[in-house]
PDB file of N, CA and C in Angstrom:
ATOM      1  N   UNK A   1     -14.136   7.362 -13.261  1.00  0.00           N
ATOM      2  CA  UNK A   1     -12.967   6.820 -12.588  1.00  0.00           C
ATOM      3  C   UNK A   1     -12.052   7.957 -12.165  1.00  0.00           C
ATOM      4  N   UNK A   2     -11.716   8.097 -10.981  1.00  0.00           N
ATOM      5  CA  UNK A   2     -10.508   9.237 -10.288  1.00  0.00           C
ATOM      6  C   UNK A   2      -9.717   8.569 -10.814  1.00  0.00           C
ATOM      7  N   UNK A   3      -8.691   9.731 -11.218  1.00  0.00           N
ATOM      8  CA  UNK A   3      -7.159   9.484 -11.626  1.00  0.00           C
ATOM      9  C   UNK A   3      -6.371   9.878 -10.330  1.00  0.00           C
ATOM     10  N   UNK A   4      -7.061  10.550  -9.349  1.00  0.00           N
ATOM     11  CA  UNK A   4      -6.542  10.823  -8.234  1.00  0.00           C
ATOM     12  C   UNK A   4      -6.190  10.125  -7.209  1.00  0.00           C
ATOM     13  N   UNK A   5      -5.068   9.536  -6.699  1.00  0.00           N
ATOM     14  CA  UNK A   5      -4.830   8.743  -6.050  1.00  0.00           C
ATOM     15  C   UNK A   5      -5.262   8.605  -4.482  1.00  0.00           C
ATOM     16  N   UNK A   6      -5.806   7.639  -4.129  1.00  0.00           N
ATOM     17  CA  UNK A   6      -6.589   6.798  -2.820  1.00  0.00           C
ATOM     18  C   UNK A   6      -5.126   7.007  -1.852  1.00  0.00           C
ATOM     19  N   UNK A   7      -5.124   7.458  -0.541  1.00  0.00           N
ATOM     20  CA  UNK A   7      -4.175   7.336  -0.046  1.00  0.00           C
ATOM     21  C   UNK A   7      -4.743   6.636   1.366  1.00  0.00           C
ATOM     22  N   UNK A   8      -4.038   5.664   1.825  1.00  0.00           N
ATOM     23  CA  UNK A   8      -4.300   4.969   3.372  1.00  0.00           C
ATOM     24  C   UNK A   8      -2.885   5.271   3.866  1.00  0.00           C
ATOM     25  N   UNK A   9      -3.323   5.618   5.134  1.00  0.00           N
ATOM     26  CA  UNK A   9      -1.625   5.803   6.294  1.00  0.00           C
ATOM     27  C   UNK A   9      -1.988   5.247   7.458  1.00  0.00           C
ATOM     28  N   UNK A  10      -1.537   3.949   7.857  1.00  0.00           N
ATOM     29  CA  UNK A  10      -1.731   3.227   8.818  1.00  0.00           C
ATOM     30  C   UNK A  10      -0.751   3.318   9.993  1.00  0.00           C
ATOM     31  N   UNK A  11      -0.952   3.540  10.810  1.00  0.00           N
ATOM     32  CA  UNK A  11      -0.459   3.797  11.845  1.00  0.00           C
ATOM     33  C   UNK A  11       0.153   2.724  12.724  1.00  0.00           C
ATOM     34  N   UNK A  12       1.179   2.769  13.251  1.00  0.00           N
ATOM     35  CA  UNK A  12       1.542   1.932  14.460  1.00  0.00           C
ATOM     36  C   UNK A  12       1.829   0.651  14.107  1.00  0.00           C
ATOM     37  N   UNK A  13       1.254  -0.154  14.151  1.00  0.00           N
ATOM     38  CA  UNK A  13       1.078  -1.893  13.785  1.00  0.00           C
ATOM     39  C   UNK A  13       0.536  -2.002  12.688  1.00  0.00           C
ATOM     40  N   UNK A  14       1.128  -2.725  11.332  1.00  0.00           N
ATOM     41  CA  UNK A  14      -0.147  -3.016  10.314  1.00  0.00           C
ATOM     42  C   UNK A  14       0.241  -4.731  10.757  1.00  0.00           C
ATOM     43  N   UNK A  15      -1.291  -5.086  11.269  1.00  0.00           N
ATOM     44  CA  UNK A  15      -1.221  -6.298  11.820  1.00  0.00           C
ATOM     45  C   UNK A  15      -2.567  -6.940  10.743  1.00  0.00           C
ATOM     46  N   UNK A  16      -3.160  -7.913  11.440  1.00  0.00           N
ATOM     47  CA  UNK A  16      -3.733  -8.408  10.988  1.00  0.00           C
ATOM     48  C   UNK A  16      -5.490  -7.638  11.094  1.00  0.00           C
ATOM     49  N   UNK A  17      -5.484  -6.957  11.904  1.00  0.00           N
ATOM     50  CA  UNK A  17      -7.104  -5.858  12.318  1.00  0.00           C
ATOM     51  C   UNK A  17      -6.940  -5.110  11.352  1.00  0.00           C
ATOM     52  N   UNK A  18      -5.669  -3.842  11.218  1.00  0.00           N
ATOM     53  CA  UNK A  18      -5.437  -2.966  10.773  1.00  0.00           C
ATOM     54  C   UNK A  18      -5.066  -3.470   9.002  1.00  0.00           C
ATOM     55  N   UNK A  19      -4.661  -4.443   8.750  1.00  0.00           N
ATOM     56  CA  UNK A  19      -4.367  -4.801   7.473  1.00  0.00           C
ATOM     57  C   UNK A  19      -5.498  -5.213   6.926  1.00  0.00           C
ATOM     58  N   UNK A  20      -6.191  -5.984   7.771  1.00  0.00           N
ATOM     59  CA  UNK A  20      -7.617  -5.795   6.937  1.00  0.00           C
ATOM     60  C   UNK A  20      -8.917  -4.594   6.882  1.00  0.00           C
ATOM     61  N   UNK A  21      -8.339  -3.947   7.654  1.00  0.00           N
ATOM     62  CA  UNK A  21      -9.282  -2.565   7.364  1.00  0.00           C
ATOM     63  C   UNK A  21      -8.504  -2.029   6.197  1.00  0.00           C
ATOM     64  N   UNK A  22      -7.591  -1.907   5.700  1.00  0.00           N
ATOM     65  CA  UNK A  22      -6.863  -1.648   4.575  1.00  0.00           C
ATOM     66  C   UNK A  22      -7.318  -2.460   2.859  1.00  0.00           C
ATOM     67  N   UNK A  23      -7.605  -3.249   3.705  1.00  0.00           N
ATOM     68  CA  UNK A  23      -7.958  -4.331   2.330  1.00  0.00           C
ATOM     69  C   UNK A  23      -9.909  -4.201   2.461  1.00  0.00           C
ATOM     70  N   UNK A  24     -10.686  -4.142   3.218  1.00  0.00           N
ATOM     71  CA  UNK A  24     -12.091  -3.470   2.929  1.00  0.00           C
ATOM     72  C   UNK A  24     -11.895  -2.060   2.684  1.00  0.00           C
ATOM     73  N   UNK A  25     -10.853  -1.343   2.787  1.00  0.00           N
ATOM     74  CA  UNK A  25     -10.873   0.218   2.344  1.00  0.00           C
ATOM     75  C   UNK A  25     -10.717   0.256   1.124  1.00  0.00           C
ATOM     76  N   UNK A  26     -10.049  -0.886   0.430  1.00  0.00           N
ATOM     77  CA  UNK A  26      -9.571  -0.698  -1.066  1.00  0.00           C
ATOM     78  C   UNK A  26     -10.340  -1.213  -1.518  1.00  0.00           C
ATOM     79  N   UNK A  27     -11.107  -2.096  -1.259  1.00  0.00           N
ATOM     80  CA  UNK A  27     -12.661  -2.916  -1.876  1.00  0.00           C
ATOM     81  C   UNK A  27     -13.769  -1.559  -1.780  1.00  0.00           C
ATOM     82  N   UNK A  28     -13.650  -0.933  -1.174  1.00  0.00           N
ATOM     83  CA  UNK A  28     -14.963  -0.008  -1.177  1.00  0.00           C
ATOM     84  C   UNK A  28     -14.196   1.118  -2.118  1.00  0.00           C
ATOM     85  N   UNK A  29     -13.088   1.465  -2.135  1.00  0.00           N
ATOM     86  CA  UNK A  29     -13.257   2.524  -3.262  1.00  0.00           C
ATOM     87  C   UNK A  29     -12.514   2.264  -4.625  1.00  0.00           C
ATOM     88  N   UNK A  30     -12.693   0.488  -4.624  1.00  0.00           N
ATOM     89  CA  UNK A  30     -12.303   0.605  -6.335  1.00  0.00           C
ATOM     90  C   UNK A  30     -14.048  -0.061  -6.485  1.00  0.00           C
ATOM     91  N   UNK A  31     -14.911  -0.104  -5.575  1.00  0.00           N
ATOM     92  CA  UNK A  31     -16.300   0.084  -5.895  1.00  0.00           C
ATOM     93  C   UNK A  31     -16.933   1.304  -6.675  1.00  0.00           C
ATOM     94  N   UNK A  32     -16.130   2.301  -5.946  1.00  0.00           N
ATOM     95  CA  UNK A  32     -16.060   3.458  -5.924  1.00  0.00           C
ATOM     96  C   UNK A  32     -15.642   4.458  -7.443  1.00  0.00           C
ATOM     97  N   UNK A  33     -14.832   3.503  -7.781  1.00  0.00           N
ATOM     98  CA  UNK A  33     -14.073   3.460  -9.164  1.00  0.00           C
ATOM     99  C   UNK A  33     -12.744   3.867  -8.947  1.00  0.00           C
ATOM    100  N   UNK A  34     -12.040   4.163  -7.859  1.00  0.00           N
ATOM    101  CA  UNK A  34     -10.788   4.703  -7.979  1.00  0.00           C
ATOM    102  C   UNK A  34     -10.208   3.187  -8.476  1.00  0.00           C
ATOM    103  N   UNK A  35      -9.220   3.433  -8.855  1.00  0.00           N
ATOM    104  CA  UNK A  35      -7.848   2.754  -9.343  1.00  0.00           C
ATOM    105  C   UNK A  35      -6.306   2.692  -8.989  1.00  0.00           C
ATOM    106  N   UNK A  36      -6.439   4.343  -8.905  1.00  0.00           N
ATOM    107  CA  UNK A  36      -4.752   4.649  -8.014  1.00  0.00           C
ATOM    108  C   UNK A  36      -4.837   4.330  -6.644  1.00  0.00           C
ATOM    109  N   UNK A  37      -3.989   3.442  -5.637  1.00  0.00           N
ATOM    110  CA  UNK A  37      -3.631   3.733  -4.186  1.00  0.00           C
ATOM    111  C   UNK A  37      -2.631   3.646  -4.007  1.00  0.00           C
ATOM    112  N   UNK A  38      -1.945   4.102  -2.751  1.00  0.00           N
ATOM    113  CA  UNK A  38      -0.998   4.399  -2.252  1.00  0.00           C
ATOM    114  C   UNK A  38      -1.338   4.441  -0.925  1.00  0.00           C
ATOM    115  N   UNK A  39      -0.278   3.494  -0.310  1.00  0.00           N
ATOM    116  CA  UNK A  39      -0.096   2.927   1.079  1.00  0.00           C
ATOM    117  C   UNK A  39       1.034   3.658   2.070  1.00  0.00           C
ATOM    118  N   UNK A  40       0.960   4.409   2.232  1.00  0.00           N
ATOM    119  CA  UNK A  40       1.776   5.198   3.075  1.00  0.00           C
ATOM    120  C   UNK A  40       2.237   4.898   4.282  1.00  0.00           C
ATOM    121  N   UNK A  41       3.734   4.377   4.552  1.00  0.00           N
ATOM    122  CA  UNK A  41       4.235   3.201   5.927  1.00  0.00           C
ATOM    123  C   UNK A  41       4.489   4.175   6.470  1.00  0.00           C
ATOM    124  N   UNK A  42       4.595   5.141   6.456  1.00  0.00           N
ATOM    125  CA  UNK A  42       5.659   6.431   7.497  1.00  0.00           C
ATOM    126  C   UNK A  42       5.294   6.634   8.762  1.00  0.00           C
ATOM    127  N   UNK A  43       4.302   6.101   9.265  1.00  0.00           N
ATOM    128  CA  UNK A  43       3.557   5.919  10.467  1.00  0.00           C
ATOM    129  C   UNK A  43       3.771   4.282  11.378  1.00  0.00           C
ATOM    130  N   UNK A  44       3.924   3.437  10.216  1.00  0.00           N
ATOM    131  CA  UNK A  44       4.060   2.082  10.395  1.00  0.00           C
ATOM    132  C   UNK A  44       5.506   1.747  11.586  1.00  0.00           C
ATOM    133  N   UNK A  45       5.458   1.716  12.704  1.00  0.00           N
ATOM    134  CA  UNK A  45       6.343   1.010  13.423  1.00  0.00           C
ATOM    135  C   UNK A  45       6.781  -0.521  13.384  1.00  0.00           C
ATOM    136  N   UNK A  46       5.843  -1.300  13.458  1.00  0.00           N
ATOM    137  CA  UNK A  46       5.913  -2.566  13.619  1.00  0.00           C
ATOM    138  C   UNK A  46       5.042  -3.342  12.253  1.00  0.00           C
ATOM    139  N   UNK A  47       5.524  -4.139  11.720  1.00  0.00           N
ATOM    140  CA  UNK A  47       4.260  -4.617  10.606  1.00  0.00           C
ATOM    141  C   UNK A  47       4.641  -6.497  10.637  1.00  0.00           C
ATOM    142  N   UNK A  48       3.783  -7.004  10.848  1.00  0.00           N
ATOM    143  CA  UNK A  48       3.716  -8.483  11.033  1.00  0.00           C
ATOM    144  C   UNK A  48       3.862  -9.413   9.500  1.00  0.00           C
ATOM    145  N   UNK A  49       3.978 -10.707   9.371  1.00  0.00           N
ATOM    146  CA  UNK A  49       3.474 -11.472   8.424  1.00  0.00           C
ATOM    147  C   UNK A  49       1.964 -11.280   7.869  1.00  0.00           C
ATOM    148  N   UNK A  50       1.191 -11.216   8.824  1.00  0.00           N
ATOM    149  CA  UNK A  50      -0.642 -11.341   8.306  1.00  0.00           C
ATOM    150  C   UNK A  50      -0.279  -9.866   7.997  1.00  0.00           C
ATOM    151  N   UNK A  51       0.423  -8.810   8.393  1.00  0.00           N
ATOM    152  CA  UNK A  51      -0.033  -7.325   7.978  1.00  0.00           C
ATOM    153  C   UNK A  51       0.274  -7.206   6.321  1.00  0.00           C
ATOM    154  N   UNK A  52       1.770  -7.646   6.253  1.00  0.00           N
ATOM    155  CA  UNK A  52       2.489  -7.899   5.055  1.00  0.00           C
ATOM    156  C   UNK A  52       1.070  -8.959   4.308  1.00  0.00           C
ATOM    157  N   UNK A  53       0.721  -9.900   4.378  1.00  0.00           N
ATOM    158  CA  UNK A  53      -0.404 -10.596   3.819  1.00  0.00           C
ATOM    159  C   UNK A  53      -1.763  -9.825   3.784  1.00  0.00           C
ATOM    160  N   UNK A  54      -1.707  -8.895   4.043  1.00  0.00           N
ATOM    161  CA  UNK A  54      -3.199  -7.823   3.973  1.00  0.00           C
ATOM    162  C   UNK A  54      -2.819  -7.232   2.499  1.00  0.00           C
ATOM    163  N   UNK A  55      -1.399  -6.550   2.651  1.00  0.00           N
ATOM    164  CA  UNK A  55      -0.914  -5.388   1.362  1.00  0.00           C
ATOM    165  C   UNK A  55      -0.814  -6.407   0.203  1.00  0.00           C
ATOM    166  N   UNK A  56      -0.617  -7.902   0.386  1.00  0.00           N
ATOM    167  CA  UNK A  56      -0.836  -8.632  -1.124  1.00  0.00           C
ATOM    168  C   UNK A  56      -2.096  -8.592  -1.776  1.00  0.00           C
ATOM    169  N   UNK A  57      -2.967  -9.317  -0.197  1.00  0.00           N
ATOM    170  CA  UNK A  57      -4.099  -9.078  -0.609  1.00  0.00           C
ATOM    171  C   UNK A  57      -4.655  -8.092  -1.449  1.00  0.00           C
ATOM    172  N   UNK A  58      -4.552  -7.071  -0.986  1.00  0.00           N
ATOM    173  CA  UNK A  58      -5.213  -5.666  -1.859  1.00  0.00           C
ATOM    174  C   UNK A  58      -4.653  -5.411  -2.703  1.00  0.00           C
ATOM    175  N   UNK A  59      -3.378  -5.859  -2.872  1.00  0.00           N
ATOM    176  CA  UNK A  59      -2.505  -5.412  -4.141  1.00  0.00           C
ATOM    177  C   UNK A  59      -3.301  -6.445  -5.378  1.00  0.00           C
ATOM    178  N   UNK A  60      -3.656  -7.385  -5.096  1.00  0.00           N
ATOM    179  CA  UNK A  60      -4.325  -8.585  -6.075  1.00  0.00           C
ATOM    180  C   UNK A  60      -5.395  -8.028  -6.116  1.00  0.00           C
ATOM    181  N   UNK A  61      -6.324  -7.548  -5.247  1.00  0.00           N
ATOM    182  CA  UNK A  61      -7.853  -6.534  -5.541  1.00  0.00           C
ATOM    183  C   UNK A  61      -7.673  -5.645  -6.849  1.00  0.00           C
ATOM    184  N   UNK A  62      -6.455  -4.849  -6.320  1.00  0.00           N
ATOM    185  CA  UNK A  62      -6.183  -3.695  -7.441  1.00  0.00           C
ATOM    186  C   UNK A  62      -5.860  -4.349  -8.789  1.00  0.00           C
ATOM    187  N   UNK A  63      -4.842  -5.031  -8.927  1.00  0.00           N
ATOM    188  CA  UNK A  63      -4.529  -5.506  -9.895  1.00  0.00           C
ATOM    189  C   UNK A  63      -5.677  -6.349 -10.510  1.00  0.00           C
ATOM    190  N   UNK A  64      -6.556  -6.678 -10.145  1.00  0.00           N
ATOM    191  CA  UNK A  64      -7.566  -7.713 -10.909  1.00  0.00           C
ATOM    192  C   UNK A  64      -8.481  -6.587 -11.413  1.00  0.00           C
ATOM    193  N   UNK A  65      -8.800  -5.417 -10.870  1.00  0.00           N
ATOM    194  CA  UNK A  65      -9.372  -4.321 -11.314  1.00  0.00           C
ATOM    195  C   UNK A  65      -8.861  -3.253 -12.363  1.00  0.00           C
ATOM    196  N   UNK A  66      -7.572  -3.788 -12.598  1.00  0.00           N
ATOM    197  CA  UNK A  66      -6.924  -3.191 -13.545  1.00  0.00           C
ATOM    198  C   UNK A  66      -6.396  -1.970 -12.156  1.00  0.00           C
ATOM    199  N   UNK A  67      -6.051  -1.704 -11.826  1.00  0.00           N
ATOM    200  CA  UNK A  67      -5.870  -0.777 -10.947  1.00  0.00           C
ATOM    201  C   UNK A  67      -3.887  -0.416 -10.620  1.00  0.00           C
ATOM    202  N   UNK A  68      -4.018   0.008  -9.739  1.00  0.00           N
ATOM    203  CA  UNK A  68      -1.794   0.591  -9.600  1.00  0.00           C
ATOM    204  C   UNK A  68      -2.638   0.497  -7.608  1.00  0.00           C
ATOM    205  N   UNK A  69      -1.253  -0.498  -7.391  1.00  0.00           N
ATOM    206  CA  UNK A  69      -1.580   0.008  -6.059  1.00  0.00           C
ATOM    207  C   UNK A  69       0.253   0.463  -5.357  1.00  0.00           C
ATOM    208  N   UNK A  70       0.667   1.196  -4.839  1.00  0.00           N
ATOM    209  CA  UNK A  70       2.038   1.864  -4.795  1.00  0.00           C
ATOM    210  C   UNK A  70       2.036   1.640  -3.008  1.00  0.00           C
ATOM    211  N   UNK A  71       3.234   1.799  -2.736  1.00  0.00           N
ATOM    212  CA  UNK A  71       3.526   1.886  -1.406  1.00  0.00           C
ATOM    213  C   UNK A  71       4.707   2.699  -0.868  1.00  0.00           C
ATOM    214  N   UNK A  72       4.398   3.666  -0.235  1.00  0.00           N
ATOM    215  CA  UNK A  72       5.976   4.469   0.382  1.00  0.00           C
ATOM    216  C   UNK A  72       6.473   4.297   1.581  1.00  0.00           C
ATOM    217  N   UNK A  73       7.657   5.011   1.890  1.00  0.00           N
ATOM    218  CA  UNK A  73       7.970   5.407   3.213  1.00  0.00           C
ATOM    219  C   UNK A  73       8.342   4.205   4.300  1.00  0.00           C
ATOM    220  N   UNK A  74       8.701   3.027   3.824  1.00  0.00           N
ATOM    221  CA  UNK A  74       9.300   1.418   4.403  1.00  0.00           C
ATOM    222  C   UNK A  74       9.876   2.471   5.467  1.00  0.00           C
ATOM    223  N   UNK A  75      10.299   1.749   6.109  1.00  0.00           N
ATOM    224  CA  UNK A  75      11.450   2.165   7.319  1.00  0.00           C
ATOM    225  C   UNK A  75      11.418   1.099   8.351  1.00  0.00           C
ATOM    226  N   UNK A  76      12.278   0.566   9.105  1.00  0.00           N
ATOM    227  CA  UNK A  76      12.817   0.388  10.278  1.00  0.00           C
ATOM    228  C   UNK A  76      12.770  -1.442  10.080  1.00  0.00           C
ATOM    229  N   UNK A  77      11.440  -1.864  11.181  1.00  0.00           N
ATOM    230  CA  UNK A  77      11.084  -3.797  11.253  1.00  0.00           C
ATOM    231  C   UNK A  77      10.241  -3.827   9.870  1.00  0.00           C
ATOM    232  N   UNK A  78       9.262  -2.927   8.849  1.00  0.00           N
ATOM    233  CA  UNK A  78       8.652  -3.050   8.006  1.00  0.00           C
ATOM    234  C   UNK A  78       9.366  -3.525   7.424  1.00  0.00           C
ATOM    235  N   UNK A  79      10.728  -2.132   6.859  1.00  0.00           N
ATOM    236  CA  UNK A  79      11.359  -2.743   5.560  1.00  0.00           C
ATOM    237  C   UNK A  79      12.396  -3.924   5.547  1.00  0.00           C
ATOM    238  N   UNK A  80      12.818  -4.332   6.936  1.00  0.00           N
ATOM    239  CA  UNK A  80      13.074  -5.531   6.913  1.00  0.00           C
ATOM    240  C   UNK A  80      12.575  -6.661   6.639  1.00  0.00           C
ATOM    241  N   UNK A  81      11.656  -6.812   7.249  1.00  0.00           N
ATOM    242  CA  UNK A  81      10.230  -7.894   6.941  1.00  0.00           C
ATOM    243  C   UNK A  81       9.972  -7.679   5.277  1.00  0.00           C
ATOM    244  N   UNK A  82       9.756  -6.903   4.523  1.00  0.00           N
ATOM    245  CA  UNK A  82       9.692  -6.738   3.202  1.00  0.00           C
ATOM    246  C   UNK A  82      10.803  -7.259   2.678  1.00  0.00           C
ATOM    247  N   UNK A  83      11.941  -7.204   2.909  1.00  0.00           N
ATOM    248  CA  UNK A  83      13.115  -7.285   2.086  1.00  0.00           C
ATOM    249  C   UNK A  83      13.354  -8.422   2.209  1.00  0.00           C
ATOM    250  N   UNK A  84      12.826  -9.027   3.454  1.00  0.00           N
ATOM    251  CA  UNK A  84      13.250 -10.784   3.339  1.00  0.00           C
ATOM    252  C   UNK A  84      11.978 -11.716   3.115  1.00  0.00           C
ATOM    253  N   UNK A  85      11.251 -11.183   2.784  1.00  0.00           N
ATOM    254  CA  UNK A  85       9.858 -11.377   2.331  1.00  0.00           C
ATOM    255  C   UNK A  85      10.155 -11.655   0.668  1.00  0.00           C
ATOM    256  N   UNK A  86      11.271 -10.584   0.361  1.00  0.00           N
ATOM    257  CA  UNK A  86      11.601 -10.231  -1.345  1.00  0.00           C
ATOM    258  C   UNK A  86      10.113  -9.741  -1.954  1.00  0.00           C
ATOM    259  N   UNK A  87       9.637  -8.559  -1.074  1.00  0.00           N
ATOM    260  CA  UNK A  87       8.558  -8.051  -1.495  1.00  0.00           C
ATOM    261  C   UNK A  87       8.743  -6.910  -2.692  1.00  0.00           C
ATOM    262  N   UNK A  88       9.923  -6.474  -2.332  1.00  0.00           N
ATOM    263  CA  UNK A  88       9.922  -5.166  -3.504  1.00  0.00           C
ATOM    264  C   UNK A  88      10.508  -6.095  -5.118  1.00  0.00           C
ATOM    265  N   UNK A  89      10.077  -6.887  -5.224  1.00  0.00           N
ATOM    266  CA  UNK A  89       9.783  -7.509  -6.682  1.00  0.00           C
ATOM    267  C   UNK A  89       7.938  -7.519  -7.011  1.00  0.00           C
ATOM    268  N   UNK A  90       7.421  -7.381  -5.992  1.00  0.00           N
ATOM    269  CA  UNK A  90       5.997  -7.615  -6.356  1.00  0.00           C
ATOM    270  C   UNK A  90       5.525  -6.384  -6.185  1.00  0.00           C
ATOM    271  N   UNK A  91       6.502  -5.130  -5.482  1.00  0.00           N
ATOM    272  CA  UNK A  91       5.366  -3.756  -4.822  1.00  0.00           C
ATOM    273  C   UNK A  91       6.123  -2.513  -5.580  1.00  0.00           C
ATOM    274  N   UNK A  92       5.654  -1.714  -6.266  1.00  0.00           N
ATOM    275  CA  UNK A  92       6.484  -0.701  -6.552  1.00  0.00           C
ATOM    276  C   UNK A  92       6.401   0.318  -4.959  1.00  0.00           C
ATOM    277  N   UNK A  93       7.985   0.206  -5.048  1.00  0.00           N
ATOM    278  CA  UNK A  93       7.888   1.433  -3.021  1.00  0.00           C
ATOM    279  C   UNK A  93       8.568   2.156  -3.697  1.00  0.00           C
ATOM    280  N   UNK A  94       8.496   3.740  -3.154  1.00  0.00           N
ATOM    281  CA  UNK A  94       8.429   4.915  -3.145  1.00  0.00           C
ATOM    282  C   UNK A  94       9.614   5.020  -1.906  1.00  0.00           C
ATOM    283  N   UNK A  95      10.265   6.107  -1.902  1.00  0.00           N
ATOM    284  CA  UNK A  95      11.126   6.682  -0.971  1.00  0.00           C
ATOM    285  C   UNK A  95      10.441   6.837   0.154  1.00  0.00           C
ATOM    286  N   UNK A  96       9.749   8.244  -0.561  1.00  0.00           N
ATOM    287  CA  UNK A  96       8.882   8.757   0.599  1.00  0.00           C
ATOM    288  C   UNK A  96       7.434   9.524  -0.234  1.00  0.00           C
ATOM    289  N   UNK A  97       6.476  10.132  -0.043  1.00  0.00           N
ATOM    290  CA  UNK A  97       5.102  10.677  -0.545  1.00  0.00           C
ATOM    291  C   UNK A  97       5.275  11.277  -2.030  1.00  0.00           C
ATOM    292  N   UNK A  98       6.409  12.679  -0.943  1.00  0.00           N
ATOM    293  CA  UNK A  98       7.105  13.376  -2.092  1.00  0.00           C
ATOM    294  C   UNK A  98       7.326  12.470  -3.930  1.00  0.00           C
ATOM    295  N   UNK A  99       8.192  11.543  -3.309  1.00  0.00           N
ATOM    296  CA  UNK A  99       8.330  11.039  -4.400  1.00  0.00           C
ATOM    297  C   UNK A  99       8.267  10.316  -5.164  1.00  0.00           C
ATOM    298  N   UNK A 100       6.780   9.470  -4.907  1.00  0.00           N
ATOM    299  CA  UNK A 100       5.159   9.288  -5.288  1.00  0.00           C
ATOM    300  C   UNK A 100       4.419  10.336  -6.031  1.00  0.00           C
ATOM    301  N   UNK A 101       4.464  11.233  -5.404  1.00  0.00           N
ATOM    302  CA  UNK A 101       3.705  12.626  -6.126  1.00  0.00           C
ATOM    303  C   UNK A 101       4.093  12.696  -7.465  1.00  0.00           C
ATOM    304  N   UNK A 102       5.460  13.013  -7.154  1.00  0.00           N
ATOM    305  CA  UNK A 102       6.233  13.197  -8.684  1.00  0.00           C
ATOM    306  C   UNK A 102       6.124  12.157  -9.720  1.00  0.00           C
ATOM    307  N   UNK A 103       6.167  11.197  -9.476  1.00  0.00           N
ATOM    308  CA  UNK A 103       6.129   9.898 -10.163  1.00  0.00           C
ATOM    309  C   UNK A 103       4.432  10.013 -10.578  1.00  0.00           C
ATOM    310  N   UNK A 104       3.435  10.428 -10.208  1.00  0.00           N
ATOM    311  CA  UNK A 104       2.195  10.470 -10.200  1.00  0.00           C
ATOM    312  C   UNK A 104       1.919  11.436 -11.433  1.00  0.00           C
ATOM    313  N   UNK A 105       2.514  12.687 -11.296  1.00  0.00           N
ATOM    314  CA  UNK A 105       2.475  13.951 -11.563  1.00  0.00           C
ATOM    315  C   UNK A 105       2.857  13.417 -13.361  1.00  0.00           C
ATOM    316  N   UNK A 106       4.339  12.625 -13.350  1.00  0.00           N
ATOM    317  CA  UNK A 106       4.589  12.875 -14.592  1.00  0.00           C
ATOM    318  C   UNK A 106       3.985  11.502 -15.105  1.00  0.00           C
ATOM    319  N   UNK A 107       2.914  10.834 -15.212  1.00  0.00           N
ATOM    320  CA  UNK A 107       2.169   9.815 -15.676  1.00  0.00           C
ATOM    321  C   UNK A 107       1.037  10.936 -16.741  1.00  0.00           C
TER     322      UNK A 107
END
């Protein structure tokens, strides 16, 4: 099992294409055996309902695998959509990478 954390950075739209390539990416490498991921929004412009419904999805993959799945870098229509979603009760988010790392580092 990597203790090393899985990182995805989705770009542009996490819609419903792109959110589920996110959610077969995390099925193939907790096949894989990883456990740690981290979802990196800092790229994310626009993110929909079904996109937001991809990151549960996989977050329930991880978690049924015993797994940590983390998310950073919200910004702009994302972290709105999250916040009225009342997602950051279900997602541990990160500022930004940086400070993910650290949080990683001292585990």
């Amino acid at each position: 099992m990597s203790l090393k954390p899985v990182v995805f950075q989705p770009t542009r739209i996490l819609s419903s294409t792109t959110g589920l390539e996110i959610v077969e990416q995390v099925q193939t490498s907790l096949e894989d055996g990883d456990r740690i991921f981290l979802i990196d929004l800092s790229d994310v412009l626009l993110m929909d309902s079904t996109g937001l419904g991809c990151l549960v999805n996989a977050l329930e993959k991880v978690q049924t695998a015993n797994g940590q799945l983390y998310l950073c870098s919200l910004k702009g229509q994302a972290a709105m959509l999250f916040e009225l979603a009342n997602m950051g009760t279900v997602f541990q988010v990160f500022r930004d990478r940086a400070a993910f790392n650290h949080y990683i580092a001292e585990q």
